[in-house]
PDB file of N, CA and C in Angstrom:
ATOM      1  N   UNK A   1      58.735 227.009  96.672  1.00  0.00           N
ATOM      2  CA  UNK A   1      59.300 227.679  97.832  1.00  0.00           C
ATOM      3  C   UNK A   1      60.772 227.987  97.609  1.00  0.00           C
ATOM      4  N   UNK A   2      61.179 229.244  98.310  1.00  0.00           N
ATOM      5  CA  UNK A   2      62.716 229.049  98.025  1.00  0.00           C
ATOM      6  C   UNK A   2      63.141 228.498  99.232  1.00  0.00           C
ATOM      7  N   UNK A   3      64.324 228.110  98.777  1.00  0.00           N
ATOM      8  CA  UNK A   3      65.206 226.412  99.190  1.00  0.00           C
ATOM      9  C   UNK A   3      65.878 227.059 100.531  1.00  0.00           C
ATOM     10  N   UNK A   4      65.660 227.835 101.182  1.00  0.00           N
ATOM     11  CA  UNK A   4      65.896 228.584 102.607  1.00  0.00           C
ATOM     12  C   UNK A   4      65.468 229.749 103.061  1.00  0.00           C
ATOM     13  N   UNK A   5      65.111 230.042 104.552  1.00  0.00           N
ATOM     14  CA  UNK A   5      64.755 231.316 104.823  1.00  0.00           C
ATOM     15  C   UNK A   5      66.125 231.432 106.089  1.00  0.00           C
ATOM     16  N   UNK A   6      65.361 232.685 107.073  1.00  0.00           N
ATOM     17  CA  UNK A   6      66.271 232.944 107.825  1.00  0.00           C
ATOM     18  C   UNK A   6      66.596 231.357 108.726  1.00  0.00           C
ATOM     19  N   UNK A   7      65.463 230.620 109.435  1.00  0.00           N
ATOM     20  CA  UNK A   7      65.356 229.633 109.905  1.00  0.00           C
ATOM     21  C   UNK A   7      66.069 228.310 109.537  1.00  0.00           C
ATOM     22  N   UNK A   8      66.130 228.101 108.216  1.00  0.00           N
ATOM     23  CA  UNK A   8      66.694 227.034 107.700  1.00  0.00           C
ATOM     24  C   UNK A   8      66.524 226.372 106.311  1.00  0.00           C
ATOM     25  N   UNK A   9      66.352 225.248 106.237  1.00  0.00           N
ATOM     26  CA  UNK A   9      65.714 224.805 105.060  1.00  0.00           C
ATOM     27  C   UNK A   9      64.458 224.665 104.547  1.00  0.00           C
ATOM     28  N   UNK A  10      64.050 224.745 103.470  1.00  0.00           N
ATOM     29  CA  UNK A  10      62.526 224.697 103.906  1.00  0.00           C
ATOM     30  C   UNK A  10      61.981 223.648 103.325  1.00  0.00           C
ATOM     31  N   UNK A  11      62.676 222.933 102.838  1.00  0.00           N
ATOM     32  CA  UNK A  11      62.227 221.726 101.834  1.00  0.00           C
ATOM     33  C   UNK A  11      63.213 220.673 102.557  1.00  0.00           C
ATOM     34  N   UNK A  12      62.317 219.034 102.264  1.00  0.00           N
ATOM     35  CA  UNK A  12      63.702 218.006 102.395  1.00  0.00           C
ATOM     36  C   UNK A  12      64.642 217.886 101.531  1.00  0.00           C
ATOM     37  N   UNK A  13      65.735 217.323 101.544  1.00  0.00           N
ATOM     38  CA  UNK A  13      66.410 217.159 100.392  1.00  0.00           C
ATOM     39  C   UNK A  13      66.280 215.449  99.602  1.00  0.00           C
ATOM     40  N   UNK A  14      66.574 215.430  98.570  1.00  0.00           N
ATOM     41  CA  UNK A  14      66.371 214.208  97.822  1.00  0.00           C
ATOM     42  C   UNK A  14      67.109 213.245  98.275  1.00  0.00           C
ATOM     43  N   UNK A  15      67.751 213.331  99.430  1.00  0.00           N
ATOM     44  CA  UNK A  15      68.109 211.721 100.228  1.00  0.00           C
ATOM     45  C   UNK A  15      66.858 212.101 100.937  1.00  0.00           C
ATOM     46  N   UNK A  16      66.501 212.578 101.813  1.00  0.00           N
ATOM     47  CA  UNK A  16      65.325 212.505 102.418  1.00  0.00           C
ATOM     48  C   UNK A  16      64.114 211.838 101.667  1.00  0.00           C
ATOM     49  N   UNK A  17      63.895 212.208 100.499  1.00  0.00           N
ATOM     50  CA  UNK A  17      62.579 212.129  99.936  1.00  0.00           C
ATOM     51  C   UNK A  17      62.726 210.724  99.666  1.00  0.00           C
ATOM     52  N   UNK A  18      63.637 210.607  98.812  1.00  0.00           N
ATOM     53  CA  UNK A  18      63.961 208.843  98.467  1.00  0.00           C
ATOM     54  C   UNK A  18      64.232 207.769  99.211  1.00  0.00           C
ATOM     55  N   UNK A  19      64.466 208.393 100.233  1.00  0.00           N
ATOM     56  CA  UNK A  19      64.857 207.070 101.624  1.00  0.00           C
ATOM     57  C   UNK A  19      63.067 206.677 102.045  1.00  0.00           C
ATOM     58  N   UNK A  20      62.587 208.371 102.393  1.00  0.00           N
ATOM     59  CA  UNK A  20      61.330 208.085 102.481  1.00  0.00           C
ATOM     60  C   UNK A  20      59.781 207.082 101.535  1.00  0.00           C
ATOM     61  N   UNK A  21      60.473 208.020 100.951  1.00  0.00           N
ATOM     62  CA  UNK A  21      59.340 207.106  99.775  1.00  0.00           C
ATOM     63  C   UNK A  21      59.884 205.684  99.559  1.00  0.00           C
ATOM     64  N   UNK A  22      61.086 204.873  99.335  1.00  0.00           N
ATOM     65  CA  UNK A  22      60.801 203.888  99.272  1.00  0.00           C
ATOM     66  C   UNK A  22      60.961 202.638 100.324  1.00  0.00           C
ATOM     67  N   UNK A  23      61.094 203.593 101.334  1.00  0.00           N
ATOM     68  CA  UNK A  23      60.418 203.081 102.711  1.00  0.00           C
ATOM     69  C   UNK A  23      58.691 202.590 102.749  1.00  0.00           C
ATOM     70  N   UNK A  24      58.373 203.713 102.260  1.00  0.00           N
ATOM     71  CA  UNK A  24      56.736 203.629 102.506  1.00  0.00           C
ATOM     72  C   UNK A  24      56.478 202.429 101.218  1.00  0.00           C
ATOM     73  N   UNK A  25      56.898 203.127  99.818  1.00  0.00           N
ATOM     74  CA  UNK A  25      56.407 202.442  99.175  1.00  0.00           C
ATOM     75  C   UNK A  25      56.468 200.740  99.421  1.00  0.00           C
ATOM     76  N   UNK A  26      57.801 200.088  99.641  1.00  0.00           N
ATOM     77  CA  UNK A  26      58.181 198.805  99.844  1.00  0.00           C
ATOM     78  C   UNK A  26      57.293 198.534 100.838  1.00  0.00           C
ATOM     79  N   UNK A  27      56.922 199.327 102.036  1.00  0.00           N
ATOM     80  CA  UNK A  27      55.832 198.985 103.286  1.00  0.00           C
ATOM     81  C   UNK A  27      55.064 198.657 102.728  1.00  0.00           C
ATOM     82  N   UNK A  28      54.518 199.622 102.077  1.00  0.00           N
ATOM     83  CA  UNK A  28      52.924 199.538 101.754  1.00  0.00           C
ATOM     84  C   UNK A  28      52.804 198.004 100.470  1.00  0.00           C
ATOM     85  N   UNK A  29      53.816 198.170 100.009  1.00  0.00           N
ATOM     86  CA  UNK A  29      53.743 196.610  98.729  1.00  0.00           C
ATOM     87  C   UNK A  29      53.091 195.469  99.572  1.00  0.00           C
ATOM     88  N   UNK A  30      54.163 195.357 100.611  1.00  0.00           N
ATOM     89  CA  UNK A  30      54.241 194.112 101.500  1.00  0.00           C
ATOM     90  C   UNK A  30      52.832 193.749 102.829  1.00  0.00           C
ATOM     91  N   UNK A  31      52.375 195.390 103.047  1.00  0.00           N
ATOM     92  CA  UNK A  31      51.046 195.034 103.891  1.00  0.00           C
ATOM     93  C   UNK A  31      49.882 195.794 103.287  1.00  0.00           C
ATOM     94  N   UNK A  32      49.706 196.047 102.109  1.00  0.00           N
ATOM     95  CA  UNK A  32      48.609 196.312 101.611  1.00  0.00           C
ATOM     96  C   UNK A  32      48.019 197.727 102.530  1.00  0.00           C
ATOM     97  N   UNK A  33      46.473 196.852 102.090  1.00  0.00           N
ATOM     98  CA  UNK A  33      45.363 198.019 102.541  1.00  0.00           C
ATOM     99  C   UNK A  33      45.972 198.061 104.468  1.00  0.00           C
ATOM    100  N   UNK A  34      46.655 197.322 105.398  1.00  0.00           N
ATOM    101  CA  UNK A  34      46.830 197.371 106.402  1.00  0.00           C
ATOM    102  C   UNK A  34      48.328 198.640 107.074  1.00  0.00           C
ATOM    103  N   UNK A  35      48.362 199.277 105.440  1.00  0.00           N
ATOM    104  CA  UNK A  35      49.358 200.223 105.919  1.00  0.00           C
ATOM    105  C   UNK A  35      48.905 200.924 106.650  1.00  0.00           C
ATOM    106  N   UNK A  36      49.203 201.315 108.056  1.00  0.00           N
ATOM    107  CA  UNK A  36      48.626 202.962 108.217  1.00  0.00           C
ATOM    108  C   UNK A  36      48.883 204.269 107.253  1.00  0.00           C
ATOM    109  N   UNK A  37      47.879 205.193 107.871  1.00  0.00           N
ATOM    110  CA  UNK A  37      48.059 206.498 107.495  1.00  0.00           C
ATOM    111  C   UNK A  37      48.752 207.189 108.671  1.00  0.00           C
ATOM    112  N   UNK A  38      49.769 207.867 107.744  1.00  0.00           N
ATOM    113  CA  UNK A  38      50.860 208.873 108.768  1.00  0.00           C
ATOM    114  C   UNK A  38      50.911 209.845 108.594  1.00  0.00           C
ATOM    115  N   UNK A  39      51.397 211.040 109.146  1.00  0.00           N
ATOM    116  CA  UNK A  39      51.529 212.475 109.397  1.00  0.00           C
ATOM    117  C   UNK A  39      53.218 212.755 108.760  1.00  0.00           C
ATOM    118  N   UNK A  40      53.532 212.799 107.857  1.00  0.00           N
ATOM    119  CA  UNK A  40      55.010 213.421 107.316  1.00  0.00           C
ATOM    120  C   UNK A  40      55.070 214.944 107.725  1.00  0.00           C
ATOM    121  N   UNK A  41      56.487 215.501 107.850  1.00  0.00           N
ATOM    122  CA  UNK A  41      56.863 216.647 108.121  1.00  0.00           C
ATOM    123  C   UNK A  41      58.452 216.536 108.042  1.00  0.00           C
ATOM    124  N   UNK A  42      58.762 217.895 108.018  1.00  0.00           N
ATOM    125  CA  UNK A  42      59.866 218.358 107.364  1.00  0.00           C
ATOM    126  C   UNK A  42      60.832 219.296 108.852  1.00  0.00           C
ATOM    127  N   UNK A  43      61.794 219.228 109.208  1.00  0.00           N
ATOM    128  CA  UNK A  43      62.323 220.462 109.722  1.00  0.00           C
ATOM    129  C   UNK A  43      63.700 221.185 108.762  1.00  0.00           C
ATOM    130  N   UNK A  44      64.159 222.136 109.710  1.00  0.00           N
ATOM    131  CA  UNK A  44      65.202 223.031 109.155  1.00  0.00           C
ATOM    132  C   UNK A  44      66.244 222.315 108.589  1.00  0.00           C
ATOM    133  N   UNK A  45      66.761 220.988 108.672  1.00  0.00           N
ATOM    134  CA  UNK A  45      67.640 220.804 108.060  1.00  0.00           C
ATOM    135  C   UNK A  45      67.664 219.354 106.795  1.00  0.00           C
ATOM    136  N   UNK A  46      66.379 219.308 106.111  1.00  0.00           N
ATOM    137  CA  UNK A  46      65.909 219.127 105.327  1.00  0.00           C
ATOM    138  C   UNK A  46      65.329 217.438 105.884  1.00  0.00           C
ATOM    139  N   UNK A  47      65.337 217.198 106.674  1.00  0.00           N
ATOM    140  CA  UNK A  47      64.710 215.734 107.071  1.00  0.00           C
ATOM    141  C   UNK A  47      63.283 215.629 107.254  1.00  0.00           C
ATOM    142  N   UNK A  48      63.078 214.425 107.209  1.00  0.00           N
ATOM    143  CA  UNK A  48      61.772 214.100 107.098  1.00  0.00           C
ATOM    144  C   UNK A  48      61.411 212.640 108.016  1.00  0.00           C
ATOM    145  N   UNK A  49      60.450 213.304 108.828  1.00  0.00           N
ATOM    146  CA  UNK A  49      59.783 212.335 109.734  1.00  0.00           C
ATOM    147  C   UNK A  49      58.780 211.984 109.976  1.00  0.00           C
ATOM    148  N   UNK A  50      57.862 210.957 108.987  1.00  0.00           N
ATOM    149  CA  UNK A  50      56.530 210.308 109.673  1.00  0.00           C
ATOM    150  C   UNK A  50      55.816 210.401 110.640  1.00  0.00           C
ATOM    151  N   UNK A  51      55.065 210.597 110.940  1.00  0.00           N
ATOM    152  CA  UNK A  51      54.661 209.861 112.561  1.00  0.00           C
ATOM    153  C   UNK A  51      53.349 209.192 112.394  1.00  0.00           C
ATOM    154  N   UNK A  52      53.247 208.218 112.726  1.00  0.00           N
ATOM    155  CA  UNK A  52      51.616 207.057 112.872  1.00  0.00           C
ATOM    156  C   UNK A  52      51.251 207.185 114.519  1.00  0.00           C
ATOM    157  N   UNK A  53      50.311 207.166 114.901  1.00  0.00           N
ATOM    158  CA  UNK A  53      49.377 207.531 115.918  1.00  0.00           C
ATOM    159  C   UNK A  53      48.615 206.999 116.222  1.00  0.00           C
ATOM    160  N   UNK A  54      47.877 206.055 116.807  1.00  0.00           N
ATOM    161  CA  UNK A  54      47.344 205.293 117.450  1.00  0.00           C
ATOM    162  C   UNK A  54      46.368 205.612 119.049  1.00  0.00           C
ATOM    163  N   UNK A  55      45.351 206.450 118.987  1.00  0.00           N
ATOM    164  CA  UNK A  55      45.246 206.543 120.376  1.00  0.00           C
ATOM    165  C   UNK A  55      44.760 205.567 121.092  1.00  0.00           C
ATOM    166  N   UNK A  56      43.763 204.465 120.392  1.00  0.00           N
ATOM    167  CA  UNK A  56      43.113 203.783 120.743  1.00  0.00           C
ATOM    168  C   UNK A  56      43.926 202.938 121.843  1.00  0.00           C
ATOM    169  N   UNK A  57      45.489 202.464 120.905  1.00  0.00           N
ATOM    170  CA  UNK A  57      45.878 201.301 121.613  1.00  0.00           C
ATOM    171  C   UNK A  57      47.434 202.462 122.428  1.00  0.00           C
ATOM    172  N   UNK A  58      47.364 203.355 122.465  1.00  0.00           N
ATOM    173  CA  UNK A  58      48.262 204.318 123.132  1.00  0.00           C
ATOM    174  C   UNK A  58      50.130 203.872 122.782  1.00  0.00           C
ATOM    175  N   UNK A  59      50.018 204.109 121.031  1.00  0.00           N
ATOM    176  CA  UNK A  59      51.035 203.226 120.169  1.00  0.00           C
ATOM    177  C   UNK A  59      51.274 204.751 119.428  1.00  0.00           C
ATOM    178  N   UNK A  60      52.446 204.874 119.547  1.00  0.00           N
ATOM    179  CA  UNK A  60      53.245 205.921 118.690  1.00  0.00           C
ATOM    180  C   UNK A  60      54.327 205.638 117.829  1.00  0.00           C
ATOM    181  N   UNK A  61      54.157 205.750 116.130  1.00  0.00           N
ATOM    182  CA  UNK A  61      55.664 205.884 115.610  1.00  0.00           C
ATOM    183  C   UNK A  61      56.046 206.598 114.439  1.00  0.00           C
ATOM    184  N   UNK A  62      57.711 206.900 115.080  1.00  0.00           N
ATOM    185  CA  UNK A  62      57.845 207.834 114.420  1.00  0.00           C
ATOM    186  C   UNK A  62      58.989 207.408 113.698  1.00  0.00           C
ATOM    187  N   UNK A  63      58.815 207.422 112.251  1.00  0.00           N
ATOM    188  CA  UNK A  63      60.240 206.950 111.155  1.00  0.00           C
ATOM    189  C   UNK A  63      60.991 208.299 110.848  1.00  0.00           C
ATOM    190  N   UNK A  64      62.077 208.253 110.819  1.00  0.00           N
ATOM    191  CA  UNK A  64      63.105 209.386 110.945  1.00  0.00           C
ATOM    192  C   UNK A  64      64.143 208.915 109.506  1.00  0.00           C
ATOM    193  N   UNK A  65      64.051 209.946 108.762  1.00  0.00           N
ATOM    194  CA  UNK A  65      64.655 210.090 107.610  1.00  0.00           C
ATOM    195  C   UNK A  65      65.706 210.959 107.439  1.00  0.00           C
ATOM    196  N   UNK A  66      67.078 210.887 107.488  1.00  0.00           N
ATOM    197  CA  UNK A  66      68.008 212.012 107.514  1.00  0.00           C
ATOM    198  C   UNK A  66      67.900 212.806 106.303  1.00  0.00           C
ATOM    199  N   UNK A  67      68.538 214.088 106.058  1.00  0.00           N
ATOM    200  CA  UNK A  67      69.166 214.731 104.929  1.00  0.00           C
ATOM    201  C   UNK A  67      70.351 214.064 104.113  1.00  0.00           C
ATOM    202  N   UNK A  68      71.140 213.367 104.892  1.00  0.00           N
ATOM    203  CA  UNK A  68      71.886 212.866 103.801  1.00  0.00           C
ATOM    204  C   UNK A  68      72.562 211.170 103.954  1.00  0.00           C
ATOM    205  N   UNK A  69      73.120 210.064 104.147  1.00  0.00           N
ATOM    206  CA  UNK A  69      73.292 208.937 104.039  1.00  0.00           C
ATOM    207  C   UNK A  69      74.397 209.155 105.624  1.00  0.00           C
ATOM    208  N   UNK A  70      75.067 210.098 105.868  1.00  0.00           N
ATOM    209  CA  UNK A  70      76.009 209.958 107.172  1.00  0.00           C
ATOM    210  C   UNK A  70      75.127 209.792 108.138  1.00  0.00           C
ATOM    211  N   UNK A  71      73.865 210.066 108.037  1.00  0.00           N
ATOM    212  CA  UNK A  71      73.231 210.016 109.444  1.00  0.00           C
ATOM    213  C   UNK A  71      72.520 208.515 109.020  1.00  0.00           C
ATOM    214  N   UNK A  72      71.856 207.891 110.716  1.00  0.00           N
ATOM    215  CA  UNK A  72      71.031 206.450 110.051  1.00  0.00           C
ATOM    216  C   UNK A  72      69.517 207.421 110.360  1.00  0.00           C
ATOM    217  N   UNK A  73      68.792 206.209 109.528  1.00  0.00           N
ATOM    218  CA  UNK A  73      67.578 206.312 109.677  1.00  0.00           C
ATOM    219  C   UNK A  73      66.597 205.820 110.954  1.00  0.00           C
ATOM    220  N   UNK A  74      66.332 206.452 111.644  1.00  0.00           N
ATOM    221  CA  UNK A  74      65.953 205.730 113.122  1.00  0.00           C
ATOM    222  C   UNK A  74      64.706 205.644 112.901  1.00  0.00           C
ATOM    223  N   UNK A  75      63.937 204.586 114.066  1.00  0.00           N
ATOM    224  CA  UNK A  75      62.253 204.631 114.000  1.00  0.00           C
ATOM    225  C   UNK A  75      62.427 204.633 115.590  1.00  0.00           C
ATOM    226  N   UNK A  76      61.361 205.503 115.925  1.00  0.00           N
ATOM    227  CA  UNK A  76      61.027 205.664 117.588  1.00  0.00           C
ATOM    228  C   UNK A  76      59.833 204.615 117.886  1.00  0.00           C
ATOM    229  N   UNK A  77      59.378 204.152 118.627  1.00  0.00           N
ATOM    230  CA  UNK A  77      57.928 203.587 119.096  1.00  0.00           C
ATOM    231  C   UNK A  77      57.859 203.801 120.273  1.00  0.00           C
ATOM    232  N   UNK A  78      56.831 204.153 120.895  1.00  0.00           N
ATOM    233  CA  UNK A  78      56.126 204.504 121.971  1.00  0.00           C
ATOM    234  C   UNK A  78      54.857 203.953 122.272  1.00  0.00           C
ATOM    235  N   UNK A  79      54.508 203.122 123.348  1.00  0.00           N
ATOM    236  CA  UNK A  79      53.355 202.752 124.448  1.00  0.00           C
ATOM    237  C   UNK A  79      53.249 202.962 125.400  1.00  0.00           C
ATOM    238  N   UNK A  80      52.386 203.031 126.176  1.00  0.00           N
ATOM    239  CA  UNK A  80      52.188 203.179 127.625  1.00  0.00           C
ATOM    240  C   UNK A  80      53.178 202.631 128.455  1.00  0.00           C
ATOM    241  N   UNK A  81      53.639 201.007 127.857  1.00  0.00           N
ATOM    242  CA  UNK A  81      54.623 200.481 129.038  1.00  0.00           C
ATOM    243  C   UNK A  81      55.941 200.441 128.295  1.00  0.00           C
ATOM    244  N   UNK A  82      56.157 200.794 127.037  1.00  0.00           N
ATOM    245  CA  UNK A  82      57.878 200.550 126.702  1.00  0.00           C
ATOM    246  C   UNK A  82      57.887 201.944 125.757  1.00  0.00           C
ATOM    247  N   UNK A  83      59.213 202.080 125.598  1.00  0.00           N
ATOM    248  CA  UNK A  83      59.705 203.294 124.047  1.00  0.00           C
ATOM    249  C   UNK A  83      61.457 202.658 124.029  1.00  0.00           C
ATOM    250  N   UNK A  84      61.783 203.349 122.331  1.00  0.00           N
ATOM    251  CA  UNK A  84      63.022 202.836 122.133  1.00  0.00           C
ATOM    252  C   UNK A  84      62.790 203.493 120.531  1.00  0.00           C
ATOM    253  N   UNK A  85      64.310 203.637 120.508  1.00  0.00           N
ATOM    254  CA  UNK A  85      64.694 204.098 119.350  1.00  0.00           C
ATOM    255  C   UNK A  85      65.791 202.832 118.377  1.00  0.00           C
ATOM    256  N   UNK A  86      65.666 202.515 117.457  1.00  0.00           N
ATOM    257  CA  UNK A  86      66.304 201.515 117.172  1.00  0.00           C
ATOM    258  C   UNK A  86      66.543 202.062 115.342  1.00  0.00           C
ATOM    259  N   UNK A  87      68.113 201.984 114.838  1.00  0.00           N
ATOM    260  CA  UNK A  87      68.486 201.609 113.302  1.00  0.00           C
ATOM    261  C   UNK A  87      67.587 200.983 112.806  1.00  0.00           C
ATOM    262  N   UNK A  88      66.958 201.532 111.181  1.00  0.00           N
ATOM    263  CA  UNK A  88      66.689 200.689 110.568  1.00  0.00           C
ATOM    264  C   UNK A  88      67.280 200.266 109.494  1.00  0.00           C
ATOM    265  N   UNK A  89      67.328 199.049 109.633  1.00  0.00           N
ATOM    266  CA  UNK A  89      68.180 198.350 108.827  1.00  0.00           C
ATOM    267  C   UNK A  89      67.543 197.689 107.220  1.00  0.00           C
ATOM    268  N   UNK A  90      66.283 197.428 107.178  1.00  0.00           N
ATOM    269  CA  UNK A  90      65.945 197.162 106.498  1.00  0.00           C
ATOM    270  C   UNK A  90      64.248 197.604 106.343  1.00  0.00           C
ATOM    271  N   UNK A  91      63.257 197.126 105.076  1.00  0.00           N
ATOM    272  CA  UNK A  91      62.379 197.542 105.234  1.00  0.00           C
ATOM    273  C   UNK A  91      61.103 196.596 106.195  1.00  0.00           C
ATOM    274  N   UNK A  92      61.791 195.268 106.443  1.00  0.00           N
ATOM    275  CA  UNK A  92      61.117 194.542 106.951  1.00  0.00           C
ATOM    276  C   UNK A  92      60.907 194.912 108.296  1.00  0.00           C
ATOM    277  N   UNK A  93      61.835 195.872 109.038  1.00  0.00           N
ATOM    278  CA  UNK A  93      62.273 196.933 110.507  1.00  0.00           C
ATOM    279  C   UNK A  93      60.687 197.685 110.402  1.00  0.00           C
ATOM    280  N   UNK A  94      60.702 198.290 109.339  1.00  0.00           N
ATOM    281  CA  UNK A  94      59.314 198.959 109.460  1.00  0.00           C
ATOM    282  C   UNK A  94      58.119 198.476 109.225  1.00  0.00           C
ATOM    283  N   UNK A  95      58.209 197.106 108.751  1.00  0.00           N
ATOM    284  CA  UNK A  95      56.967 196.677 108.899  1.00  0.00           C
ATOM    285  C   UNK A  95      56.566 196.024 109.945  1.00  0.00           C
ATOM    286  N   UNK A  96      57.762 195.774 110.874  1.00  0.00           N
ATOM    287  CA  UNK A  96      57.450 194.525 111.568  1.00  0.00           C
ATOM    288  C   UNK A  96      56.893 195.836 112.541  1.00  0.00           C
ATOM    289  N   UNK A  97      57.387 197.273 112.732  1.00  0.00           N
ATOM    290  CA  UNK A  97      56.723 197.623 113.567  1.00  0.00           C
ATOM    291  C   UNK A  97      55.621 198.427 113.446  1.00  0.00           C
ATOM    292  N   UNK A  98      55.296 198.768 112.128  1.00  0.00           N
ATOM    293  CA  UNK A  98      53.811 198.910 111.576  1.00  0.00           C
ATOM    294  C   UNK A  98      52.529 197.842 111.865  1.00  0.00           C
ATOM    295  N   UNK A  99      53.246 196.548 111.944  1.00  0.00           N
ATOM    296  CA  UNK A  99      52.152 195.499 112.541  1.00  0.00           C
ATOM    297  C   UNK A  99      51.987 195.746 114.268  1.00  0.00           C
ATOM    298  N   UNK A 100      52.986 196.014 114.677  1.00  0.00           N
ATOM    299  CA  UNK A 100      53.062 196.182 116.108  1.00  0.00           C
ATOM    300  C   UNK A 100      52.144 196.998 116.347  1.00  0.00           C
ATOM    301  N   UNK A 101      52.380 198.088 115.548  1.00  0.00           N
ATOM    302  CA  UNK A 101      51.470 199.257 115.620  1.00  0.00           C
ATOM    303  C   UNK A 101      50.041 199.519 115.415  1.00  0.00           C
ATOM    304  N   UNK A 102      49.405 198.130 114.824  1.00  0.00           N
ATOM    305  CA  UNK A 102      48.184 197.888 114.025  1.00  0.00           C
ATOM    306  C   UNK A 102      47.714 196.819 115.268  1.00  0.00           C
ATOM    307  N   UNK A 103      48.634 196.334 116.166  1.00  0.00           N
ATOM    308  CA  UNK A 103      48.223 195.489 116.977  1.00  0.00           C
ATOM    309  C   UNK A 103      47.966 194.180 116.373  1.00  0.00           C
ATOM    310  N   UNK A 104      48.967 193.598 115.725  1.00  0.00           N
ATOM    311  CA  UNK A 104      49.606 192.584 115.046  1.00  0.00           C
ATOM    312  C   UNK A 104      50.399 191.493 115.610  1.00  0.00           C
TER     313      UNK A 104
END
């Protein structure tokens, strides 16, 4: 693809990709076959955001990956009775709420 249209970017950029991936990857080390499967996507200014989905238990989350290191990396979660956006600070942040999310 080329690397912009009128809209924006069209690709993430390699802080994006690498924050991402070894987000997931370190997740997935630490909970195995109990990782979920997520929905990645991209917008205009090269970031990249997960989202895991849950209808059963009415559990939403979404990991937020900036374009470049000035911004933080946020994770959203959403249920029926709470939501919140919170820094992640580490990778244990996303697992602890990947279990949340698995109903853990």
């Amino acid at each position: 693809l080329e690397e912009e249209d009128e809209y924006g970017i069209l690709r993430p950029t390699a802080y994006a990709i690498k924050t991402a991936m070894k987000l997931v990857i370190d997740s997935y080390d630490i909970m195995g076959d109990s990782f979920p499967k997520g929905s990645p996507g991209t917008d205009d200014q090269g970031n990249i955001t997960i989202e895991w989905t849950n209808l059963e238990r009415d559990r939403t989350i979404r990991l937020f990956c900036p374009f470049n290191s000035e911004q933080s990396i946020d994770i959203y979660h959403h249920s029926s009775d709470e939501y919140a956006v919170e820094d992640i600070i580490s990778v244990s942040s996303l697992v602890n709420w990947l279990n949340w999310f698995n109903g853990r």
